[in-house]
Every structure is written in C-alpha cells, then in structure tokens.
N, C-alpha and C. Protein backbone atom coordinates (compact mmCIF):
# COMPACT_ATOMS: atom_id res chain seq x y z
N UNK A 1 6.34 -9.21 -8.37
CA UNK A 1 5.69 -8.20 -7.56
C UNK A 1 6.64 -7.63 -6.51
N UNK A 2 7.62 -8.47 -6.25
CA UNK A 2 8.51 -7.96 -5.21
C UNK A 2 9.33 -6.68 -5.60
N UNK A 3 9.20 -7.26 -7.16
CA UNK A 3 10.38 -5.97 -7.20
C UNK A 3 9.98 -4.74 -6.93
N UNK A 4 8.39 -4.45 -7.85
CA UNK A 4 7.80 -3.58 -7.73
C UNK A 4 7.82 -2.75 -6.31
N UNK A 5 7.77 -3.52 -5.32
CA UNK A 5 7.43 -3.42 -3.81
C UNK A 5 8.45 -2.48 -3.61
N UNK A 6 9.48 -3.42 -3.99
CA UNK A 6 10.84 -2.77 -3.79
C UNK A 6 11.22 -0.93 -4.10
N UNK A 7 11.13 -1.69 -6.10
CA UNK A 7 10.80 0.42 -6.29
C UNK A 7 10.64 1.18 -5.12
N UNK A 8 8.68 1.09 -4.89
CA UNK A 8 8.12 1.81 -4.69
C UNK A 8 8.95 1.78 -3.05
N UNK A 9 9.01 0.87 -2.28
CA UNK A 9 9.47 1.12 -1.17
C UNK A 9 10.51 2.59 -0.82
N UNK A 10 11.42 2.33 -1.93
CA UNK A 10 12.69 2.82 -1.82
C UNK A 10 12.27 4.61 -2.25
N UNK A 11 11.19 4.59 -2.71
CA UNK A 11 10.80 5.86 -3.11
C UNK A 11 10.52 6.66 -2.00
N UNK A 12 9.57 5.89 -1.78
CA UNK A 12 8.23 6.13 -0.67
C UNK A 12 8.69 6.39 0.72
N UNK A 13 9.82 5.39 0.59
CA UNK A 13 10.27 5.02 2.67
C UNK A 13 11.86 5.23 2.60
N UNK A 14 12.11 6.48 2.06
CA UNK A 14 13.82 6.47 1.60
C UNK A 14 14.56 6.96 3.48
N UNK A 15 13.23 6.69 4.67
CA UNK A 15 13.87 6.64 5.72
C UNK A 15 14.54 5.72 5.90
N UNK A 16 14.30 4.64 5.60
CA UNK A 16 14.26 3.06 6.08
C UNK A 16 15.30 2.93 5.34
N UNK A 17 16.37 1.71 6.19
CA UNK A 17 17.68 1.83 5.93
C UNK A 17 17.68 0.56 4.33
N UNK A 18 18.10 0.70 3.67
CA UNK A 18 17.99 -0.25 2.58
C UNK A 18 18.36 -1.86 3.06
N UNK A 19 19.29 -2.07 4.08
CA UNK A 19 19.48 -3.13 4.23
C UNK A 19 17.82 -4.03 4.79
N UNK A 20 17.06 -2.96 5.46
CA UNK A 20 15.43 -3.64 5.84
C UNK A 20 14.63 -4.09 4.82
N UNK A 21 14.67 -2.73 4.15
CA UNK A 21 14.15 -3.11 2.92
C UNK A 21 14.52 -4.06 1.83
N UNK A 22 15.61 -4.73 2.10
CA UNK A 22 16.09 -5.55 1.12
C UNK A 22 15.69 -6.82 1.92
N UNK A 23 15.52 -6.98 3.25
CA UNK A 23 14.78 -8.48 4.24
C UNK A 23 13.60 -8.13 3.99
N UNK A 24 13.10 -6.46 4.49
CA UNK A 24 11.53 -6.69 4.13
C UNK A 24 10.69 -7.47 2.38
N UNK A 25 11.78 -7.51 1.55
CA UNK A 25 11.52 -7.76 0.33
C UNK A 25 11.00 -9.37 -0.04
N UNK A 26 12.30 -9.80 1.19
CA UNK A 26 11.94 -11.73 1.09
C UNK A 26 10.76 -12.03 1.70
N UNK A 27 10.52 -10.78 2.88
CA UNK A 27 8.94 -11.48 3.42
C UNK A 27 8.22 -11.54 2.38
N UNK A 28 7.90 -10.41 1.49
CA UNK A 28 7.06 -9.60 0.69
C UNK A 28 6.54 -11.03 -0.51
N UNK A 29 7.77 -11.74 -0.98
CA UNK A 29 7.96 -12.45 -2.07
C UNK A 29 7.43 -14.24 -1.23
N UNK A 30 8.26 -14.16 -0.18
CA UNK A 30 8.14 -15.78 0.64
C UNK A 30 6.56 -15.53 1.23
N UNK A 31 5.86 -14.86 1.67
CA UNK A 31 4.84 -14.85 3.04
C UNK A 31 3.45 -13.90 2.44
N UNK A 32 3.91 -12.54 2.38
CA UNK A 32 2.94 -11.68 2.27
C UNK A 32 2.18 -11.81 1.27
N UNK A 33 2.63 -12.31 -0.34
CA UNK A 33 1.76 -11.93 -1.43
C UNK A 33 1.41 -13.25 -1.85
N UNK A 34 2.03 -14.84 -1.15
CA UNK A 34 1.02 -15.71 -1.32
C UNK A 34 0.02 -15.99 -0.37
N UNK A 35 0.04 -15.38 0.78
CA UNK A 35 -0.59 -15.66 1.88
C UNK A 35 -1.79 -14.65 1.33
N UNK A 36 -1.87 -13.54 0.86
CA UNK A 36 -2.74 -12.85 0.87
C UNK A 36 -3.83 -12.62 -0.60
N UNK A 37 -4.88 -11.84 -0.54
CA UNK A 37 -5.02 -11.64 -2.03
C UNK A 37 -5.10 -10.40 -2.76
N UNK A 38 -3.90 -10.90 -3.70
CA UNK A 38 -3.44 -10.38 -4.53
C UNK A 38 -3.94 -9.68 -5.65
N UNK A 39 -4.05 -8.64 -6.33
CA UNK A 39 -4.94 -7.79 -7.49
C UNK A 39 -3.69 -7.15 -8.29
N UNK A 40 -3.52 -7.84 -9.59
CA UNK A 40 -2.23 -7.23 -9.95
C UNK A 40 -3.26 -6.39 -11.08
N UNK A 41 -2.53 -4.88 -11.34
CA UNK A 41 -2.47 -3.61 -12.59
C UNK A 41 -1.46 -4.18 -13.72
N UNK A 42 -1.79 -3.97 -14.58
CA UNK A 42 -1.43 -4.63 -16.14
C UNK A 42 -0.83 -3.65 -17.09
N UNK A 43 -0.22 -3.34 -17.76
CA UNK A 43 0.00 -2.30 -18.94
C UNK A 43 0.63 -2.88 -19.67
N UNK A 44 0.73 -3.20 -21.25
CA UNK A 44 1.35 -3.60 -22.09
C UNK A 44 1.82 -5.23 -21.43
N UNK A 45 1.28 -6.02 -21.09
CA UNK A 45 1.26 -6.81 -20.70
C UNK A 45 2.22 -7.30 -19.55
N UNK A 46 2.71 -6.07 -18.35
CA UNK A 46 3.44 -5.98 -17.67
C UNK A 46 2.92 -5.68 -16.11
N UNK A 47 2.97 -6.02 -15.30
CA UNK A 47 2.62 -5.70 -14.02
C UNK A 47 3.03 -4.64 -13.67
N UNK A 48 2.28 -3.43 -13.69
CA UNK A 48 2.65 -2.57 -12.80
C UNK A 48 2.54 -1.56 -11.50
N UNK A 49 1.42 -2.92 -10.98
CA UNK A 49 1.52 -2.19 -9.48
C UNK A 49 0.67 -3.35 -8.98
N UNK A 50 0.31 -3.35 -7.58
CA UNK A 50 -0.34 -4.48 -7.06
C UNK A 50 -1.20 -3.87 -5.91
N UNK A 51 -2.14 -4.70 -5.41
CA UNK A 51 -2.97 -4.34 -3.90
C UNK A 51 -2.48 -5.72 -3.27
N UNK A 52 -2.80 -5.92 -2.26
CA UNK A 52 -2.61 -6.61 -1.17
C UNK A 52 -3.18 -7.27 0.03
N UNK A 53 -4.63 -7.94 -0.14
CA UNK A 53 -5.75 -7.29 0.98
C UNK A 53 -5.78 -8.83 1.84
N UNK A 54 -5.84 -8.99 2.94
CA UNK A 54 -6.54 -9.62 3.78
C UNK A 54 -7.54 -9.37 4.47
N UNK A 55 -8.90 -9.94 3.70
CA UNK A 55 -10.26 -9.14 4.43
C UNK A 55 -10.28 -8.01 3.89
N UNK A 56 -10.65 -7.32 4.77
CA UNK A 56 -11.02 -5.90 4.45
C UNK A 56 -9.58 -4.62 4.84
N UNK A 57 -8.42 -5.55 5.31
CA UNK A 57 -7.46 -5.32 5.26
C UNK A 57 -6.43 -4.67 4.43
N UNK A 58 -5.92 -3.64 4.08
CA UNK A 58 -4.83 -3.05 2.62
C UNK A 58 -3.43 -3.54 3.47
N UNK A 59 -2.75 -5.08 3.02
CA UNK A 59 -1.54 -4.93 3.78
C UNK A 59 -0.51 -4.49 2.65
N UNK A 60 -0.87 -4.69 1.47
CA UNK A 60 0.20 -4.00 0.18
C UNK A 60 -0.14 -3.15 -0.81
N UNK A 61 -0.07 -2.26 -0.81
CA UNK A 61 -0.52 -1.25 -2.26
C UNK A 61 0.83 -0.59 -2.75
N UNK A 62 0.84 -1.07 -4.22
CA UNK A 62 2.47 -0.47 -4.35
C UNK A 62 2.05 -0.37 -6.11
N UNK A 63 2.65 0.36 -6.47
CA UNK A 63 2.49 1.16 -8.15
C UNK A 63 4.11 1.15 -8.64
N UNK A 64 4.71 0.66 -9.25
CA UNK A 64 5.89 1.39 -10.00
C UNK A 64 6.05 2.27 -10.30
N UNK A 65 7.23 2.99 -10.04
CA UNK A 65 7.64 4.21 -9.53
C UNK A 65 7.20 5.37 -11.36
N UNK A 66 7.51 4.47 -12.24
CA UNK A 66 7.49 4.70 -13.68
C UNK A 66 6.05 5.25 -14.46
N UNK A 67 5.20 4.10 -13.22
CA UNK A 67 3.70 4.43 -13.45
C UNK A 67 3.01 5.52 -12.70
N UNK A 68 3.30 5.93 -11.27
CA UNK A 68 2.36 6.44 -10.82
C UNK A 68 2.13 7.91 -11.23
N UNK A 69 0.59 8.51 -10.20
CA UNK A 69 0.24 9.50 -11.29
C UNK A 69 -0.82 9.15 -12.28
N UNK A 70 -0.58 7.84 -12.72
CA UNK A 70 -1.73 7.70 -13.88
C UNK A 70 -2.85 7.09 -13.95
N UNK A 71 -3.14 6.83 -12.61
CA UNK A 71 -4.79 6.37 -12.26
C UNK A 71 -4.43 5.17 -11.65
N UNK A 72 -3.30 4.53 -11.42
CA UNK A 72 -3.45 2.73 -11.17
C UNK A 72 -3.72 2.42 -10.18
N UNK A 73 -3.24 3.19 -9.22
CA UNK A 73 -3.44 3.16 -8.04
C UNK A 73 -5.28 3.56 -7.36
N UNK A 74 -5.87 4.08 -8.26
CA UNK A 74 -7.54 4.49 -8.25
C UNK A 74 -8.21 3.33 -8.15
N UNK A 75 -7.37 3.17 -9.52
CA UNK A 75 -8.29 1.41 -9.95
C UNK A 75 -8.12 0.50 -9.22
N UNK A 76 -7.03 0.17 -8.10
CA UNK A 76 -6.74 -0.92 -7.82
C UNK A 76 -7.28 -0.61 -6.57
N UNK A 77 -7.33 0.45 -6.24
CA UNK A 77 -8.40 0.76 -4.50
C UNK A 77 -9.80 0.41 -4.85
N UNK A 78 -10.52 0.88 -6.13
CA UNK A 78 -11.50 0.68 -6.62
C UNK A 78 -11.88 -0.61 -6.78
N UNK A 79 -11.35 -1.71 -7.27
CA UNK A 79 -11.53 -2.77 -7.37
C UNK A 79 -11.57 -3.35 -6.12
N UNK A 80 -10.83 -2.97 -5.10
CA UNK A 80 -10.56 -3.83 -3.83
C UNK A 80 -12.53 -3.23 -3.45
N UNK A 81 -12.49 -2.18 -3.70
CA UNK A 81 -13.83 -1.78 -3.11
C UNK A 81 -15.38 -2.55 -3.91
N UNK A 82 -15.28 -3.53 -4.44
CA UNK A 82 -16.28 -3.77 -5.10
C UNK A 82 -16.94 -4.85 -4.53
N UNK A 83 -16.04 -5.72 -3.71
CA UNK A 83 -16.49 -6.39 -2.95
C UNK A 83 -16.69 -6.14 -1.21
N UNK A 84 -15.91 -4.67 -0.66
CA UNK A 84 -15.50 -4.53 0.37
C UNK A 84 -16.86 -3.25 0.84
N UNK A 85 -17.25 -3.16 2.07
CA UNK A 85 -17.97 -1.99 2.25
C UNK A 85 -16.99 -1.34 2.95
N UNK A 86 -15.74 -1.30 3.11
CA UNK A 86 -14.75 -0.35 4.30
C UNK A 86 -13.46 -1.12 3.99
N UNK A 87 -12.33 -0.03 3.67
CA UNK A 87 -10.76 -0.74 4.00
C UNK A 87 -10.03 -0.16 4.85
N UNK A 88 -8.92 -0.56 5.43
CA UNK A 88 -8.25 -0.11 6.35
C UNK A 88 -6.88 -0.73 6.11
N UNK A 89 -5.81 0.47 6.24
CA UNK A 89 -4.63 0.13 6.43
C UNK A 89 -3.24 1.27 7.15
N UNK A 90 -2.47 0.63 7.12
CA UNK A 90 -1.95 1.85 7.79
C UNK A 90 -0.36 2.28 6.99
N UNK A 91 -0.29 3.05 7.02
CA UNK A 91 0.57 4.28 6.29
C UNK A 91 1.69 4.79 7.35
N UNK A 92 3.13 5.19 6.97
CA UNK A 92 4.00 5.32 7.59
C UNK A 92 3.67 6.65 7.83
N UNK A 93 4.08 7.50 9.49
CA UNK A 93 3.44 9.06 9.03
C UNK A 93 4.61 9.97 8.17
N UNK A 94 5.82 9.79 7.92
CA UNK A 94 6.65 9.88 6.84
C UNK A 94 6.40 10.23 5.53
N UNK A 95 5.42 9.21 5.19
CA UNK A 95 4.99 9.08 3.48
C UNK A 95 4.11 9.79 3.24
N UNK A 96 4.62 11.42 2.76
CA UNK A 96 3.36 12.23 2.82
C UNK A 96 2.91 12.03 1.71
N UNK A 97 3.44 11.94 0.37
CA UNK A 97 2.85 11.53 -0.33
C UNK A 97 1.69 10.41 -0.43
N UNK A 98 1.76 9.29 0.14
CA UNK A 98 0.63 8.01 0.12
C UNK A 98 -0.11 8.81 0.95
N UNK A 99 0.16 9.54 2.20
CA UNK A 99 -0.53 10.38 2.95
C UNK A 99 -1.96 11.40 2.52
N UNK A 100 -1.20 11.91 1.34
CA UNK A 100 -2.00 13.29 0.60
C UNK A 100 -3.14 12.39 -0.30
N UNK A 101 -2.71 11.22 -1.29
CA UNK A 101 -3.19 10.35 -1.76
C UNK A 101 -4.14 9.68 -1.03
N UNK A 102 -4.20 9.26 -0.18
CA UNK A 102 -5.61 8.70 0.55
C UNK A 102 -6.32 9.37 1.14
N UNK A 103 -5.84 10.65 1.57
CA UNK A 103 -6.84 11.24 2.17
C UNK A 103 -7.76 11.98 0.79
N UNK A 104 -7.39 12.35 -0.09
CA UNK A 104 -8.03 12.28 -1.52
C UNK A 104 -8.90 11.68 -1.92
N UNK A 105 -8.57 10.32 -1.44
CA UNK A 105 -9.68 9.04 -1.71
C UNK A 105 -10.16 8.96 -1.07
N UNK A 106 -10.40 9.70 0.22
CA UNK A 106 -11.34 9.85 1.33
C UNK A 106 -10.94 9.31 2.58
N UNK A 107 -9.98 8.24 2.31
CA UNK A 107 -9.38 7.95 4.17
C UNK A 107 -9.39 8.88 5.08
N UNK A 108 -9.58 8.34 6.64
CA UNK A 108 -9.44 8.56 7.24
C UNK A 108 -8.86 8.61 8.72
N UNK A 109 -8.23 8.88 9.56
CA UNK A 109 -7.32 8.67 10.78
C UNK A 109 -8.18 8.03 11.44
N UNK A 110 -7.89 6.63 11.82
CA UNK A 110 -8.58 5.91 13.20
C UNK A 110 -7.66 5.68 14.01
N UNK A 111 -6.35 5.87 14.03
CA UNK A 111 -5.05 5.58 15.05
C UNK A 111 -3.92 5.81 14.47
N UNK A 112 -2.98 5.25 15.99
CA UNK A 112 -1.96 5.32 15.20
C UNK A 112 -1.04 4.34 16.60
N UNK A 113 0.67 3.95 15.76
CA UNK A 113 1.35 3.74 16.75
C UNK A 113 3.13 4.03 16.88
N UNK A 114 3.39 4.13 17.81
CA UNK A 114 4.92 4.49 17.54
C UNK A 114 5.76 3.77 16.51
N UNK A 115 5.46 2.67 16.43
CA UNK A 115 6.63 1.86 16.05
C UNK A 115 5.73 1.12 14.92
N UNK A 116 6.71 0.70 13.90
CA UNK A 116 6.05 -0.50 12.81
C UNK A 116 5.95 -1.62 13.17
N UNK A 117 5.74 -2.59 12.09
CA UNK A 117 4.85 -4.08 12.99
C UNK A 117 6.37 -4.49 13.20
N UNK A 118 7.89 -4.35 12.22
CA UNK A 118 9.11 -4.68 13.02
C UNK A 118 9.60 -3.92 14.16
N UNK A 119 9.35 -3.05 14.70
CA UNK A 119 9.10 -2.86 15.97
C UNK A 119 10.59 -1.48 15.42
N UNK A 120 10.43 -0.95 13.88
CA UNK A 120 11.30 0.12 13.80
C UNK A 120 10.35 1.68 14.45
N UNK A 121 11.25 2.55 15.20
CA UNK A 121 10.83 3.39 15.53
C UNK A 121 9.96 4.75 14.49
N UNK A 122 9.39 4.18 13.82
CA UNK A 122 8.70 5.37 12.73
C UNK A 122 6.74 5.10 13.13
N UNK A 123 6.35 6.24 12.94
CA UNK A 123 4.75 6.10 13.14
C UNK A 123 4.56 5.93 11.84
N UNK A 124 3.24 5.37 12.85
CA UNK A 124 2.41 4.62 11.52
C UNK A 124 0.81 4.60 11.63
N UNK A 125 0.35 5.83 10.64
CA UNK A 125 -1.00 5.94 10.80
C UNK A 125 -1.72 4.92 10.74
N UNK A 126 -3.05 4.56 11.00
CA UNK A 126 -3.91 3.54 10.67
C UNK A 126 -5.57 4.79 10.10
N UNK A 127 -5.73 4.21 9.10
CA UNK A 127 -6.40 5.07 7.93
C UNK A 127 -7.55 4.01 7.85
N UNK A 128 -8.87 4.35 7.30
CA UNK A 128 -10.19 3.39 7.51
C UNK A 128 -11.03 4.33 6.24
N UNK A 129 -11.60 3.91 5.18
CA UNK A 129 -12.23 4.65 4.36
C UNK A 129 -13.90 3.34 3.99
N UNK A 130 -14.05 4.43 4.30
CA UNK A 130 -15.83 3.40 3.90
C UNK A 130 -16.34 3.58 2.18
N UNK A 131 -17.07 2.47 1.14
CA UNK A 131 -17.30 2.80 0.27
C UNK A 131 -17.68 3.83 -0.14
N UNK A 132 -18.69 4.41 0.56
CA UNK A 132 -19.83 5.66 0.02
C UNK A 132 -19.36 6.68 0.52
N UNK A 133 -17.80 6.51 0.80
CA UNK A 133 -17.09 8.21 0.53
C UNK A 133 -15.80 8.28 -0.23
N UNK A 134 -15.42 6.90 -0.44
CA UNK A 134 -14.72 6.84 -1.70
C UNK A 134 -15.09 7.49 -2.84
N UNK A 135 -14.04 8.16 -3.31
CA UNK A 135 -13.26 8.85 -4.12
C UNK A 135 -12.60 8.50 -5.47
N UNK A 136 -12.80 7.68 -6.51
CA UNK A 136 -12.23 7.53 -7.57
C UNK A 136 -11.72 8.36 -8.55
C-alpha cells in the first residue's frame, strides 16, 4: 500500500520535496496503515488504491496513478460510508484535483490551517461530507 501512497503522492503533491515524501512513506508503511482501518480496491487481483479511516476520520485515500478516473475512488468513499453517517478529512489546498473530486462527492469546507500536521508550510483544507449528500 505504501507504494501506492507513494504514486499517488508524487502526482498529487509534486510541491512536496521528494526527499518528505520518501520519510512520509515509512510512516505510511510503519504507523499509519496498521494503526488504522484499512479498505483495500482490488483489480485483477492487485491492489489498487486504498482508504484509510480512523473513526469517522479519512487519514488515507490514495488510487494508483494507472487507475484513477475509473470509479475506485467512489467505491472506496462509498464503502467507508456504509457504516459512517459523516467523514472528514483534510486536503492540501494545492491538490486541486482531490479538491474538484470531493467537492463532487459533496464535501465540504469546515476549516482550514497554515501548515501540515509536519508543520510544512502548505494549507490544508479540512472538508466534512455527511451521508445524505453524498454523491456516488
């Protein structure tokens, strides 16, 4: 799953200097995706994208770069929503793309803050979408 992370990182956040992204990767693999729960996307018997949730929390949503576009990312918000009445996570304000994409799915702006949780200088929306305006 890390790698995946990785891809998509490098797509998504081509601000962020690669050397972060290559430490942010060991958290991702050591901390984040056993600590949390995990929803892996499947194709030909291959992982290709993941969610990430603590609670009602989105701390990872990531698609391979190869896949997206083709619904996986729907399904895997969708699924998080079957048990959830509301998710929330937050989005770099950079990534207009994930940007344009959730607000699609109905997210919405509840904050925001200067800096990321490593304390790099980029904003970072915080987005909140309730079931019954989700968007599949």
């Amino acid at each position: 799953m890390s790698d995946i992370w990785l891809r998509a990182s490098r797509l998504a956040h081509d601000f962020l200097p690669d050397e972060h992204l290559l430490a942010q990767q060991a958290l991702v693999a050591s901390m984040y995706l056993p600590d949390g729960e995990t929803h892996v996307a499947v194709q030909d018997g291959k992982p290709v994208g993941f969610i990430g949730l603590r609670d009602t929390y989105v701390g990872g949503f990531f698609v391979d770069p190869e896949w997206q576009g083709q619904g996986i990312g729907r399904r895997l918000l969708a699924h998080a929503f079957e048990t959830r009445a509301f998710l929330t996570l937050g989005v770099y304000a950079l990534n207009g793309q994930a940007r344009r994409f959730y607000k699609a799915i109905g997210f919405e702006e509840v904050g925001c803050s200067e800096a990321d949780e490593q304390g790099m200088p980029f904003e970072v929306i915080t987005l909140r979408c309730e079931l019954e305006k989700a968007r599949f």
